[in-house]
N, C-alpha and C. Protein backbone atom coordinates (compact mmCIF):
# COMPACT_ATOMS: atom_id res chain seq x y z
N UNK A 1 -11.80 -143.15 -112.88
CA UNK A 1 -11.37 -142.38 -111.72
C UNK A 1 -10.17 -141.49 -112.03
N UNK A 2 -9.43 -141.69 -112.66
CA UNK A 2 -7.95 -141.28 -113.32
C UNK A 2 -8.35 -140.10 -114.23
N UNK A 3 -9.10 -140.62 -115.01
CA UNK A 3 -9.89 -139.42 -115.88
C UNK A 3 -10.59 -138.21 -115.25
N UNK A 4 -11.14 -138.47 -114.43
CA UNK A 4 -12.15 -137.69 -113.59
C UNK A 4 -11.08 -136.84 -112.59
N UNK A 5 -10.12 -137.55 -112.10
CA UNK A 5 -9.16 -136.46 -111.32
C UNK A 5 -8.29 -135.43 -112.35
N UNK A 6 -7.96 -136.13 -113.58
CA UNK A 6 -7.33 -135.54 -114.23
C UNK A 6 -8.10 -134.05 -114.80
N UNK A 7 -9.16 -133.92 -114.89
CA UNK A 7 -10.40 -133.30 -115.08
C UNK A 7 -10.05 -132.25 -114.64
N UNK A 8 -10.56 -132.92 -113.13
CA UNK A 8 -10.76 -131.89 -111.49
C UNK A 8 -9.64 -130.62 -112.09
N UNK A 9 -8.42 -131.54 -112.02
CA UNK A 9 -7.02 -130.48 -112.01
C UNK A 9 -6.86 -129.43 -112.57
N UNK A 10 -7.05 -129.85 -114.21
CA UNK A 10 -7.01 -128.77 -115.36
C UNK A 10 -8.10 -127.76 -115.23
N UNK A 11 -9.32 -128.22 -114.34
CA UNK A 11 -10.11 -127.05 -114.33
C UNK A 11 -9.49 -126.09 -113.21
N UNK A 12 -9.06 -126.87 -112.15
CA UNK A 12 -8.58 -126.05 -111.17
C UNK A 12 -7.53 -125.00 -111.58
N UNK A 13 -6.44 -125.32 -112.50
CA UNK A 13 -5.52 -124.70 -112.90
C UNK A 13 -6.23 -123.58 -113.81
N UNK A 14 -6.68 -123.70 -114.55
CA UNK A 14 -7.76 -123.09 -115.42
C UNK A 14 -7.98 -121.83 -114.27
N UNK A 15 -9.04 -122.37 -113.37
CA UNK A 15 -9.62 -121.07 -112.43
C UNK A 15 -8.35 -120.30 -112.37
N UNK A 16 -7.11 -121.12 -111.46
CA UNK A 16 -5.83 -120.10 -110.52
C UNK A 16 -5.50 -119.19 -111.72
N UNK A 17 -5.70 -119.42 -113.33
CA UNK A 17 -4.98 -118.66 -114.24
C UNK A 17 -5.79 -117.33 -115.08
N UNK A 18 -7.31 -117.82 -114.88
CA UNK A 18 -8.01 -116.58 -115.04
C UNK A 18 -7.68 -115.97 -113.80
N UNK A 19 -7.87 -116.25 -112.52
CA UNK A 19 -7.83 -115.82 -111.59
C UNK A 19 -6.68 -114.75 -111.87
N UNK A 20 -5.35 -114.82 -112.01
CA UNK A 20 -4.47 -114.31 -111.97
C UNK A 20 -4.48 -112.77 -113.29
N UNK A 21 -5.07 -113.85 -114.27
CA UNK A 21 -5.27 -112.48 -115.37
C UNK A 21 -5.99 -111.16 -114.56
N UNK A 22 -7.12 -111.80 -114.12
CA UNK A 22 -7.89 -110.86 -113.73
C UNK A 22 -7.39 -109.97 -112.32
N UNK A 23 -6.99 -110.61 -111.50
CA UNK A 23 -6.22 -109.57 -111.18
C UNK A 23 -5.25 -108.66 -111.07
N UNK A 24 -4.58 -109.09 -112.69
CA UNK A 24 -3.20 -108.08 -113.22
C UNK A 24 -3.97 -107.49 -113.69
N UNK A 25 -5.34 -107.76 -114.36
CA UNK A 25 -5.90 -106.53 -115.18
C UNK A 25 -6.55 -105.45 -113.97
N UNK A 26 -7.23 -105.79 -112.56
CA UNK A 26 -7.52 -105.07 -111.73
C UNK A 26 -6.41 -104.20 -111.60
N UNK A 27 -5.15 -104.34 -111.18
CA UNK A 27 -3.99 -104.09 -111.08
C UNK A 27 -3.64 -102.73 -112.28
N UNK A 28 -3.82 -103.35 -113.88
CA UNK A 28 -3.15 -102.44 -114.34
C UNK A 28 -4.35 -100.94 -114.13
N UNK A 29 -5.66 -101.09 -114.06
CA UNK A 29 -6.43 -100.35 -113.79
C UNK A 29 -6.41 -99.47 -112.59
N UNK A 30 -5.93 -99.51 -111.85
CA UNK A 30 -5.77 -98.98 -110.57
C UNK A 30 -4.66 -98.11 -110.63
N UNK A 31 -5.11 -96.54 -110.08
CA UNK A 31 -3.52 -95.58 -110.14
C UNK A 31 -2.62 -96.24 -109.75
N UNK A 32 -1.19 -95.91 -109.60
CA UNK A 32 -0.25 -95.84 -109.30
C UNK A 32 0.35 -95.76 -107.96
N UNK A 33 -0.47 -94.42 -107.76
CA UNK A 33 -0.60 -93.82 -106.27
C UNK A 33 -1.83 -93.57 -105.82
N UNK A 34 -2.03 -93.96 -104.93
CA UNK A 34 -3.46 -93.45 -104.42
C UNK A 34 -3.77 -92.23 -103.61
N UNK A 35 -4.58 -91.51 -103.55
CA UNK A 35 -4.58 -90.24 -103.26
C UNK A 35 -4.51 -88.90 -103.52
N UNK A 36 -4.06 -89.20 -104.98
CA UNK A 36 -3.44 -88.18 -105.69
C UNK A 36 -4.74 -88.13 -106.99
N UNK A 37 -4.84 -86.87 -106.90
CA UNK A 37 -5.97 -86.41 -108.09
C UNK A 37 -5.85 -86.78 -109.84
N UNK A 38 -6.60 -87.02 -109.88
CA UNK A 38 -5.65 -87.03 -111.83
C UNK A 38 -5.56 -86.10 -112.31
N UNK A 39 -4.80 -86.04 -112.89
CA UNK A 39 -3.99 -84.50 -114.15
C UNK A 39 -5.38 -84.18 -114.67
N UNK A 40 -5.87 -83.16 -115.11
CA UNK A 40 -6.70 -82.20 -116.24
C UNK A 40 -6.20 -82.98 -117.51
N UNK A 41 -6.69 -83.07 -117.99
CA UNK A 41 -6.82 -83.30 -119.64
C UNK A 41 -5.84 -81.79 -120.33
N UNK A 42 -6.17 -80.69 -119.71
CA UNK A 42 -5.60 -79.43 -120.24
C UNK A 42 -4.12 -79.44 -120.29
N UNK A 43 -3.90 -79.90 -118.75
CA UNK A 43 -2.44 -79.75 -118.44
C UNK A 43 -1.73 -81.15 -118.63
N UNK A 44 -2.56 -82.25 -119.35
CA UNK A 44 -1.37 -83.25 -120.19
C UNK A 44 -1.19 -82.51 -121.24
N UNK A 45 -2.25 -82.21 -121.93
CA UNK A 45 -1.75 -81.79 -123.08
C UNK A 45 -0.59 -80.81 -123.10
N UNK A 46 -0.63 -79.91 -122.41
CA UNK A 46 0.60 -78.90 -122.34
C UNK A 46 1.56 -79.90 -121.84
N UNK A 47 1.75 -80.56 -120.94
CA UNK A 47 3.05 -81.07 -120.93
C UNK A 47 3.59 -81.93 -122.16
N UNK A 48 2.90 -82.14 -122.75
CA UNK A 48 2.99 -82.84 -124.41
C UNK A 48 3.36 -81.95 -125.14
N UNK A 49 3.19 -80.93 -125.21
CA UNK A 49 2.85 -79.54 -125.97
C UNK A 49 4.78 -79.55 -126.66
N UNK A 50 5.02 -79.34 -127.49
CA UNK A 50 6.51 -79.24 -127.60
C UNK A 50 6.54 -77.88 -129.11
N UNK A 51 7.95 -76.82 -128.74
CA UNK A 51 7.76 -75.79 -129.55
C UNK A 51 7.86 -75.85 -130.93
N UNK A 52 6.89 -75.29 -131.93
CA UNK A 52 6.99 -75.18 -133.07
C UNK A 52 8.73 -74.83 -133.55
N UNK A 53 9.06 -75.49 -134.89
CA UNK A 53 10.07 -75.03 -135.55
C UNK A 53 10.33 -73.75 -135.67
N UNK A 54 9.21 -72.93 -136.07
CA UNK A 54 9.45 -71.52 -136.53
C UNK A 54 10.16 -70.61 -134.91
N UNK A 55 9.11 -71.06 -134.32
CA UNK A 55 9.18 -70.63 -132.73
C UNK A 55 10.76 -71.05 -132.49
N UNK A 56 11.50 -71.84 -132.82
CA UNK A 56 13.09 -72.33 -132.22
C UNK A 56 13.98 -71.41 -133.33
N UNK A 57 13.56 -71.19 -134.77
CA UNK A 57 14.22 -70.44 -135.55
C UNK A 57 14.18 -68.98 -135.45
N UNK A 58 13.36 -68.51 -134.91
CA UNK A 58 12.79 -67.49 -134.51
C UNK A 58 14.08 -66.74 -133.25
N UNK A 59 14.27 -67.35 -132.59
CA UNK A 59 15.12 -67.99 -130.57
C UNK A 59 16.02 -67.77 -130.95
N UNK A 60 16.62 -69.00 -132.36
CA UNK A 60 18.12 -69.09 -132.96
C UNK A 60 18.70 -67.10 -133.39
N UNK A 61 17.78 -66.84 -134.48
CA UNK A 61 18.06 -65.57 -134.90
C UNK A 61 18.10 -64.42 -134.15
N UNK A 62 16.99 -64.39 -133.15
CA UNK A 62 17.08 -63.17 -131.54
C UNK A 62 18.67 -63.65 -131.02
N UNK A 63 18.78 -65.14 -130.40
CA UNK A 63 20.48 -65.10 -130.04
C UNK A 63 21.66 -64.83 -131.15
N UNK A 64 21.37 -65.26 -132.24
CA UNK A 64 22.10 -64.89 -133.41
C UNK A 64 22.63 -63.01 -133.18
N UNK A 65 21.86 -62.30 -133.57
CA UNK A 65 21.22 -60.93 -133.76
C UNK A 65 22.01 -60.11 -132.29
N UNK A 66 21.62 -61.29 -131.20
CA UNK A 66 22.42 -60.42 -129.92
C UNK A 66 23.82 -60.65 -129.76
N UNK A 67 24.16 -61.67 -130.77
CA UNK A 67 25.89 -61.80 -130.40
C UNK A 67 26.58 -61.21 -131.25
N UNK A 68 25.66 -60.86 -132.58
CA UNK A 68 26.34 -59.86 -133.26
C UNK A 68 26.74 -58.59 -133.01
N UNK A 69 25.68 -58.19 -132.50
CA UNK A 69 25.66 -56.78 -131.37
C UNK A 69 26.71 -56.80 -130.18
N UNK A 70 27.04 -58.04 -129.43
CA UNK A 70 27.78 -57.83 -128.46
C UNK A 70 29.39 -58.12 -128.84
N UNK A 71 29.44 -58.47 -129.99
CA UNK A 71 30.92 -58.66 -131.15
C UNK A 71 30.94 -57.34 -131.34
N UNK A 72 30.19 -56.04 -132.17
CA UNK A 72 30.36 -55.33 -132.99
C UNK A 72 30.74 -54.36 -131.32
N UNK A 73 29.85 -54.24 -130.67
CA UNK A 73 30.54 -53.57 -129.26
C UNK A 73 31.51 -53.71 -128.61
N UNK A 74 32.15 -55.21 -128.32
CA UNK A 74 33.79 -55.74 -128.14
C UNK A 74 34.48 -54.56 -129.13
N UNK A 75 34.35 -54.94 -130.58
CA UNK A 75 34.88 -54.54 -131.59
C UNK A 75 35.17 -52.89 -131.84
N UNK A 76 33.76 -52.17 -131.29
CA UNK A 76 33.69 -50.93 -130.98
C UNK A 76 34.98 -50.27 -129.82
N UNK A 77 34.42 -50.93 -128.53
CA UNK A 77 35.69 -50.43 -127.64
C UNK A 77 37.03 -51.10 -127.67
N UNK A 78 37.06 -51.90 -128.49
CA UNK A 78 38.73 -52.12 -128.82
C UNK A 78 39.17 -51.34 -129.95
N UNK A 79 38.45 -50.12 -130.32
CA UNK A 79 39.21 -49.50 -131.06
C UNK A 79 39.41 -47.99 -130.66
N UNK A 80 38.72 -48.06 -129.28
CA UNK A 80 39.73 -46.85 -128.82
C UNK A 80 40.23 -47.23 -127.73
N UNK A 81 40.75 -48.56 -127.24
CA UNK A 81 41.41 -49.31 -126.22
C UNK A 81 42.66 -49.63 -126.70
N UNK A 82 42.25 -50.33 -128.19
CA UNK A 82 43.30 -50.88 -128.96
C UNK A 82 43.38 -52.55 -128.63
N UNK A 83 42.72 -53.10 -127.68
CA UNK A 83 42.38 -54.23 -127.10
C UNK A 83 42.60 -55.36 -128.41
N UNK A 84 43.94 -56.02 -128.62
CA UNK A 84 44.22 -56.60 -129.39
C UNK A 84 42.97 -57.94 -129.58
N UNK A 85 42.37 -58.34 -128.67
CA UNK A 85 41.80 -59.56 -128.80
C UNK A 85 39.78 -59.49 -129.93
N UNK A 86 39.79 -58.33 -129.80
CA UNK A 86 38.42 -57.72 -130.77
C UNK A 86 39.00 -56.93 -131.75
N UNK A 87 40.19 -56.66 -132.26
CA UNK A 87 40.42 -55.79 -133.16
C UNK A 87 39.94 -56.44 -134.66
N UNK A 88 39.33 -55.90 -135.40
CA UNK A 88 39.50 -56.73 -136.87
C UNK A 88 40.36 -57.36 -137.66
N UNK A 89 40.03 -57.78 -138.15
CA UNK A 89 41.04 -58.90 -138.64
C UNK A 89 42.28 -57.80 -139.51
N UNK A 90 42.08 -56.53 -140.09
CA UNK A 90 42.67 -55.70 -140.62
C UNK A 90 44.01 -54.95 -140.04
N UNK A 91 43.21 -54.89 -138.63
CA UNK A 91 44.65 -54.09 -137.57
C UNK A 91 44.91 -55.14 -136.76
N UNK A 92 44.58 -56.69 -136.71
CA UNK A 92 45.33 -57.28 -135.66
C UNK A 92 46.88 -57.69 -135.89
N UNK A 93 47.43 -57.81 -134.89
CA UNK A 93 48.91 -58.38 -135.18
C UNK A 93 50.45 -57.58 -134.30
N UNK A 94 50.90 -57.42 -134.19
CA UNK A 94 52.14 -56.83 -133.49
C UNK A 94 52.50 -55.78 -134.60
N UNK A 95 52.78 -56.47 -135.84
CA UNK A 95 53.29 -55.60 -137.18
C UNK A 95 52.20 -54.42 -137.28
N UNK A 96 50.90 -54.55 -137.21
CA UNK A 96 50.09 -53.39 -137.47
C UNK A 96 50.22 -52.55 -136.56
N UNK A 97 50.43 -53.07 -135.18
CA UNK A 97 50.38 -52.04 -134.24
C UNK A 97 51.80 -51.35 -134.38
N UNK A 98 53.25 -52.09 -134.22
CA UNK A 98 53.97 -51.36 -134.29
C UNK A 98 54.14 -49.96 -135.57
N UNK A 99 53.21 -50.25 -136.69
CA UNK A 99 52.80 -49.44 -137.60
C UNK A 99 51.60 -48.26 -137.29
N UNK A 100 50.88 -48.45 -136.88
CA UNK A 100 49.78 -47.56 -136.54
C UNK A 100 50.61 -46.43 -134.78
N UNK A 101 51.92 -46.93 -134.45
CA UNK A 101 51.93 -46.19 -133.38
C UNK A 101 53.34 -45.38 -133.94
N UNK A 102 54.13 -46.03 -134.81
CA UNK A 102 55.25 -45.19 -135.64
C UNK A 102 54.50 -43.86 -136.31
N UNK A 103 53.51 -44.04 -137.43
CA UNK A 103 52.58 -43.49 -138.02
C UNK A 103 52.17 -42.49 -137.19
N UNK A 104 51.45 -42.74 -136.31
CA UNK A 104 50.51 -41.79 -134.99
C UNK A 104 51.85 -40.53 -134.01
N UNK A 105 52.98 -41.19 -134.00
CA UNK A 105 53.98 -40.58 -133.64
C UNK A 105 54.49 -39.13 -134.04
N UNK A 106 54.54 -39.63 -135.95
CA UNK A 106 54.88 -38.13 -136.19
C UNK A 106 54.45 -37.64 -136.52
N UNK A 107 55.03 -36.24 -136.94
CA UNK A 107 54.41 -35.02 -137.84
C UNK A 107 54.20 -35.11 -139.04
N UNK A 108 53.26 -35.16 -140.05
CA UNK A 108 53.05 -35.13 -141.31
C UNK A 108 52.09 -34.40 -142.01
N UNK A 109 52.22 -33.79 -142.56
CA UNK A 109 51.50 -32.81 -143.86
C UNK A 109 49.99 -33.67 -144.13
N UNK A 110 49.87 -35.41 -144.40
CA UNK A 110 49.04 -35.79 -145.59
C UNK A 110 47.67 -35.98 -144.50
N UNK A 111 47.72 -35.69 -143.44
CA UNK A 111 46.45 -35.49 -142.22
C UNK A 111 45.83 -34.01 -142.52
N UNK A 112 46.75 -33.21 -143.10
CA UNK A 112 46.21 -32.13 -143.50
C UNK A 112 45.24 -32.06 -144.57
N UNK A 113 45.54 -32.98 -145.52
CA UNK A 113 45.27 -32.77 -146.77
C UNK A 113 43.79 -32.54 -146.97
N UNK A 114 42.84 -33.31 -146.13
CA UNK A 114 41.46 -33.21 -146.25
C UNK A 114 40.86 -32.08 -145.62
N UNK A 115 41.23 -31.59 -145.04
CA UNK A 115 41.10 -29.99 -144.20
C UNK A 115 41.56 -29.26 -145.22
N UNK A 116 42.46 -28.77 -145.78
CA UNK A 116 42.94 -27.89 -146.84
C UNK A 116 41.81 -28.29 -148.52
N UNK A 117 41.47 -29.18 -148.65
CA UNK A 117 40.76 -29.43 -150.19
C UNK A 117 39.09 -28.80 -149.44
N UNK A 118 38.53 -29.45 -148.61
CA UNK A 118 37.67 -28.65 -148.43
C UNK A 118 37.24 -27.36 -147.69
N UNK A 119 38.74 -26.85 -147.13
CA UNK A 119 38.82 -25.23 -146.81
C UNK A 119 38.85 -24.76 -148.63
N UNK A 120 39.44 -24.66 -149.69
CA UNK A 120 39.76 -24.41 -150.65
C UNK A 120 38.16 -24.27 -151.63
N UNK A 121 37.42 -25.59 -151.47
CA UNK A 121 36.13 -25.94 -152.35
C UNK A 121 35.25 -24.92 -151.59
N UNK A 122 35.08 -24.58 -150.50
CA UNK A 122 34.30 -23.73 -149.84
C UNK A 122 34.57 -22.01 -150.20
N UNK A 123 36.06 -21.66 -149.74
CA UNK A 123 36.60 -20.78 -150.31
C UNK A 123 36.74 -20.38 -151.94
N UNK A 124 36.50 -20.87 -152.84
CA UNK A 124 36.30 -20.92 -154.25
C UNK A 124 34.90 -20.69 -154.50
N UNK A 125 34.16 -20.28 -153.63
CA UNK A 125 32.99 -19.97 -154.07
C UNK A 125 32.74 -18.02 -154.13
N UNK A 126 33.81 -17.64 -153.66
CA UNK A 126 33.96 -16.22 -152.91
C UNK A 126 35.47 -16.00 -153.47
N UNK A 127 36.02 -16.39 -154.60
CA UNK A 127 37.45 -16.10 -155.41
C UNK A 127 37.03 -15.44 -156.38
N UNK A 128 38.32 -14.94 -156.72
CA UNK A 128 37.74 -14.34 -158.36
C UNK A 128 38.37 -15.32 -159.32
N UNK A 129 38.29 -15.46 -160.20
CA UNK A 129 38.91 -16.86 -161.66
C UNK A 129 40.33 -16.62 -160.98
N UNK A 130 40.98 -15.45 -161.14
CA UNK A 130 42.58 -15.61 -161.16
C UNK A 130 42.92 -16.32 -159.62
N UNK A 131 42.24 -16.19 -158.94
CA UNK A 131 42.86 -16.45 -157.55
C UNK A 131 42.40 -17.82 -157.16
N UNK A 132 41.51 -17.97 -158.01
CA UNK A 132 40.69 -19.77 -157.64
C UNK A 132 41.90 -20.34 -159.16
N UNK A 133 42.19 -19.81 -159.68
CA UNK A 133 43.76 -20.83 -160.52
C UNK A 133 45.15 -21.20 -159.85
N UNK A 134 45.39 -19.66 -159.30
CA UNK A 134 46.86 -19.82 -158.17
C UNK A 134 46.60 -20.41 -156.96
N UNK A 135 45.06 -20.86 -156.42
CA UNK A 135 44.72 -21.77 -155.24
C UNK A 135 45.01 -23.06 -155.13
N UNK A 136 44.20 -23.32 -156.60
CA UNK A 136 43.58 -24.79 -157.28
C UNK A 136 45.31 -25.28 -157.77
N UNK A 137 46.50 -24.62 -158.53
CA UNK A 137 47.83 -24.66 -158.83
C UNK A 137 48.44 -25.39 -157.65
N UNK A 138 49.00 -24.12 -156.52
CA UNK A 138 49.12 -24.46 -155.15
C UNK A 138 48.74 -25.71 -154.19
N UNK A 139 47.18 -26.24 -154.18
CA UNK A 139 46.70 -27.14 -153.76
C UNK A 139 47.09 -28.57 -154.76
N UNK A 140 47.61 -28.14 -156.08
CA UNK A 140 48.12 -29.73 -156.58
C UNK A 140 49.13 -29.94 -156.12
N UNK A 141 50.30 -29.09 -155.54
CA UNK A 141 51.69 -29.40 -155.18
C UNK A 141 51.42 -29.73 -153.88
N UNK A 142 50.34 -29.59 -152.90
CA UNK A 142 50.16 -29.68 -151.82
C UNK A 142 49.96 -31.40 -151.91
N UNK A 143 48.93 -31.50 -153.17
CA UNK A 143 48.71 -33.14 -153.13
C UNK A 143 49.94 -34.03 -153.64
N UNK A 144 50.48 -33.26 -154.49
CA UNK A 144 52.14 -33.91 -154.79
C UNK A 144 53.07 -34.39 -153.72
N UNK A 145 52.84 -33.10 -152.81
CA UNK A 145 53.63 -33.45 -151.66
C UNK A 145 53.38 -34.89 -150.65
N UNK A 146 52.05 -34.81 -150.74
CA UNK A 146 51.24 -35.70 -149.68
C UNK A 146 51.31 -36.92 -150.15
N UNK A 147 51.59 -37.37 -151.78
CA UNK A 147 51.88 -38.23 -152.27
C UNK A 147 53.27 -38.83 -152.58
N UNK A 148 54.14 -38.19 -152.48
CA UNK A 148 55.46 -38.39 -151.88
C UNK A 148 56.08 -38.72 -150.73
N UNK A 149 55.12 -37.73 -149.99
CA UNK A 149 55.28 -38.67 -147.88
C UNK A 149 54.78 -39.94 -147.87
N UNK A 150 53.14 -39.98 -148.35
CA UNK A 150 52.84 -41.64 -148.13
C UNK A 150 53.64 -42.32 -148.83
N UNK A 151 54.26 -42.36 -149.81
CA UNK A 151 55.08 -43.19 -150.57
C UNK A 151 56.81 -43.68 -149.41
N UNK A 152 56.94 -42.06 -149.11
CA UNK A 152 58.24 -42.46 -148.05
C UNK A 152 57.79 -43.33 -146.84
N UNK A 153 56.91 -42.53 -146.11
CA UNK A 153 56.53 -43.39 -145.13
C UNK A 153 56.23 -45.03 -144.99
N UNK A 154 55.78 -45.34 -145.92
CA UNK A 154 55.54 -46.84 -146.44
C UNK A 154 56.99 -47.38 -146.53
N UNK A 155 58.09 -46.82 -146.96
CA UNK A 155 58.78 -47.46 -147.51
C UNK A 155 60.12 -47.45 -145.73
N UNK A 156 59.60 -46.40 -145.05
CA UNK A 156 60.33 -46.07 -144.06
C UNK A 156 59.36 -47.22 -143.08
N UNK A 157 58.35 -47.62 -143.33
CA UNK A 157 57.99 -48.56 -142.36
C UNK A 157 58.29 -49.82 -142.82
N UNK A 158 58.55 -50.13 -143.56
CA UNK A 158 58.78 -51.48 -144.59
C UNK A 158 60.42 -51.61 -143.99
N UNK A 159 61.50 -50.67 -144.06
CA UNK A 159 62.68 -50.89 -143.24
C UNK A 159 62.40 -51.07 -142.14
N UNK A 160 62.03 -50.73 -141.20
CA UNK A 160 61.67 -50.50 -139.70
C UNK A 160 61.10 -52.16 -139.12
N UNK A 161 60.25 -52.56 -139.91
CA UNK A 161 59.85 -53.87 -140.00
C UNK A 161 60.53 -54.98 -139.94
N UNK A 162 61.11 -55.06 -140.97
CA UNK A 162 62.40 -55.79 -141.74
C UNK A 162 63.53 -56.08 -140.52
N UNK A 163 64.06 -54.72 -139.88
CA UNK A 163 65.01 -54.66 -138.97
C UNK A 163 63.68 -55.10 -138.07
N UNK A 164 62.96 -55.33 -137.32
CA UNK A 164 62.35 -55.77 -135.88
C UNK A 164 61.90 -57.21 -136.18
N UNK A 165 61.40 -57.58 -137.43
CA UNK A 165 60.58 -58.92 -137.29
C UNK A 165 61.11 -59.57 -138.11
N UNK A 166 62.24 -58.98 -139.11
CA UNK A 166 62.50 -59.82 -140.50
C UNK A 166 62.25 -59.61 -141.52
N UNK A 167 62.67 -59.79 -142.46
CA UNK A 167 61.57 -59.52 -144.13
C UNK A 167 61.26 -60.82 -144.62
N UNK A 168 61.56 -61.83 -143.97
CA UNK A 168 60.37 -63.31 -144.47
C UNK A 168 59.24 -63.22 -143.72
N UNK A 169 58.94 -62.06 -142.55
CA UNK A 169 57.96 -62.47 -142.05
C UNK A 169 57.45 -61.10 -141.97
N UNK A 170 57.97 -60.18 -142.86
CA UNK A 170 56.95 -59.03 -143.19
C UNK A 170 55.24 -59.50 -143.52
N UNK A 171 54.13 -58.63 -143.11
CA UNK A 171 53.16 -58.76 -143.85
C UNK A 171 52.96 -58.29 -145.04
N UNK A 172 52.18 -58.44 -146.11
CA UNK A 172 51.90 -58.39 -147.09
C UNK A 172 50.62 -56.83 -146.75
N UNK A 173 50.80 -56.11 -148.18
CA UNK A 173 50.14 -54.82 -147.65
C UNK A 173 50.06 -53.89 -146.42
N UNK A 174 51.55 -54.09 -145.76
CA UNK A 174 52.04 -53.23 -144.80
C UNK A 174 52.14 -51.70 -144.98
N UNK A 175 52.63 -51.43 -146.39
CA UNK A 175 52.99 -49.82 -146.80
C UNK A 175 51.90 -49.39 -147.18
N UNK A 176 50.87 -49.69 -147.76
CA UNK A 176 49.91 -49.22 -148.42
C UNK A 176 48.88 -49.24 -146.70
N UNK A 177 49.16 -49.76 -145.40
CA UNK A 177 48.30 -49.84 -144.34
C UNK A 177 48.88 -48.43 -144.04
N UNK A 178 50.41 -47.85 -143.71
CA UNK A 178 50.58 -47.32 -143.30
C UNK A 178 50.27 -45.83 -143.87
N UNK A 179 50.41 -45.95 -145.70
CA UNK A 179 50.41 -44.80 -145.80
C UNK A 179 48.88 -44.41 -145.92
N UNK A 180 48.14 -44.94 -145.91
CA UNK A 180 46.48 -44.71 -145.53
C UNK A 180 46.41 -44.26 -144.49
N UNK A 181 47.15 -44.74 -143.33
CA UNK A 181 46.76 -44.08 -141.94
C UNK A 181 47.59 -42.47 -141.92
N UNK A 182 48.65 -42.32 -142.64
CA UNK A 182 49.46 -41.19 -142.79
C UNK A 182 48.65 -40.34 -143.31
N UNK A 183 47.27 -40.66 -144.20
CA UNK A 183 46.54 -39.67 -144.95
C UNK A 183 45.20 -39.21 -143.85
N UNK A 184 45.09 -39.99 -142.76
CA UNK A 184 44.11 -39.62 -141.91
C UNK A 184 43.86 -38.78 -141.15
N UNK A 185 43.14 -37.64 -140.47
CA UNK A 185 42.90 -37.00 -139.66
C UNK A 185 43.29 -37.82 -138.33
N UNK A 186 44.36 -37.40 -137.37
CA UNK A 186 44.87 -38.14 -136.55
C UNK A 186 43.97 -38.32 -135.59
N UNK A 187 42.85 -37.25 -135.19
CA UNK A 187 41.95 -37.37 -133.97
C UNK A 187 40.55 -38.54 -134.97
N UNK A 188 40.51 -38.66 -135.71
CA UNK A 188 39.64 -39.85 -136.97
C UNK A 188 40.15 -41.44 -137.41
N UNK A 189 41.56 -41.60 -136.73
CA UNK A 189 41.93 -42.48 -137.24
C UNK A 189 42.15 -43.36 -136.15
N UNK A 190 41.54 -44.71 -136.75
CA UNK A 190 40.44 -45.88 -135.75
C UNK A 190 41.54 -46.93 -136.43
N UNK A 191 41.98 -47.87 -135.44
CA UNK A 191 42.12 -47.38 -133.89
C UNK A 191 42.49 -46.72 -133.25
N UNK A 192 42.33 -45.95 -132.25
CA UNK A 192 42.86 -44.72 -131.45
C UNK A 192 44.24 -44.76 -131.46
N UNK A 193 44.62 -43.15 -132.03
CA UNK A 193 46.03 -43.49 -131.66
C UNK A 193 46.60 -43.87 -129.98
N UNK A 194 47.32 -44.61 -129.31
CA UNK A 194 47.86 -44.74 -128.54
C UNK A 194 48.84 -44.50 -128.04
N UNK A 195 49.86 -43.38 -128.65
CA UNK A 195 51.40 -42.64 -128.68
C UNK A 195 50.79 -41.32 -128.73
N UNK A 196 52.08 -40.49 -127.98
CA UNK A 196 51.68 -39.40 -128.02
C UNK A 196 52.74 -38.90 -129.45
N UNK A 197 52.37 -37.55 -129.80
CA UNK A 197 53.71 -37.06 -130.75
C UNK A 197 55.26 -37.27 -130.54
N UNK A 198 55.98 -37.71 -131.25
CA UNK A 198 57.43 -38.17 -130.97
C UNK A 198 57.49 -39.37 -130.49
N UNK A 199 56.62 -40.32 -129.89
CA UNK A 199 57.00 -41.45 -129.25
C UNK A 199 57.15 -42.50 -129.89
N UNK A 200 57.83 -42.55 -131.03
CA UNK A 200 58.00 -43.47 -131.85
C UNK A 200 58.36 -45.10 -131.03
N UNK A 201 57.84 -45.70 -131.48
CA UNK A 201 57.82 -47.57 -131.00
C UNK A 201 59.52 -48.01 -131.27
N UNK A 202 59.66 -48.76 -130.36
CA UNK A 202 61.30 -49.26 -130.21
C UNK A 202 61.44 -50.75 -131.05
């Protein structure tokens, strides 16, 4: 009798536990939500769908490509703004500017110099020998000259410096900045001048 109930039980338990499988497995079979259509096969896949490498390197270099462009345009109108914060790394600083507006200030011969060599090369085509010698003569003292101002000027901005910021905290290749800009066509020389004639920087 003991045996026989003991039986009964384990089968009973038995049933309640298929029982139960089977209806977690009904369970996992059954949507989620009811009512609702199932997805396309098309549109899982696209939501799976994720972008090729080339396709993201591709993205990288278009944004790459446009910030270079929108640097080189900063860079562009800060050089006839003077907009210290895009200037190149070449004219940024207080020292360059107070140099590029001393420079821009005055009067000098060596802005000439490139206007006079090719008024001269043009004109030498329509000389006679003697007069293309006393031109070509003439035009070396002209470059003598022009090479003697940039030399002063450099050395007149190198004091000027010295007295405003110090000479431990001069920059390095200050005279040779200035007398390059001394050799420039003043309406050509980038960054815009910002002084008018005479207004030398304090």
């Amino acid at each position: 009798m003991l045996g026989r109930k003991k039986n009964t039980a384990d089968q009973i338990a038995e049933a309640e536990a298929a029982r139960a499988r089977e209806d977690a497995a009904t369970t996992r079979r059954q949507p989620e939500k009811k009512g609702v259509p199932t997805p396309k096969r098309s549109d899982q896949v696209a939501a799976r769908r994720r972008p090729l490498v080339q396709n993201d390197r591709k993205l990288a270099r278009a944004a790459q490509r446009q910030q270079i462009a929108d640097q080189r345009a900063k860079m562009r109108r800060a050089m006839e703004t003077g907009e210290e914060k895009y200037l190149p790394p070449r004219d940024r600083g207080p020292q360059r500017r107070f140099v590029r507006d001393y420079v821009d200030a005055r009067f000098g011969i060596g802005e000439w110099m490139l206007i006079l060599v090719l008024v001269f090369l043009f004109a030498s085509f329509v000389m006679n020998e003697q007069m293309r010698i006393v031109i070509s003569q003439i035009l070396w003292l002209f470059v003598l000259a022009v090479l003697v101002e940039a030399w002063w000027v450099g050395r007149t901005v190198r004091k000027k410096l010295d007295a405003k910021f110090g000479p431990e905290n001069r920059e390095k290749g200050i005279r040779f900045y200035a007398a390059m800009r001394a050799l420039q066509i003043r309406r050509l020389r980038l960054p815009k001048p910002l002084v008018a004639r005479g207004q030398f920087p304090s």
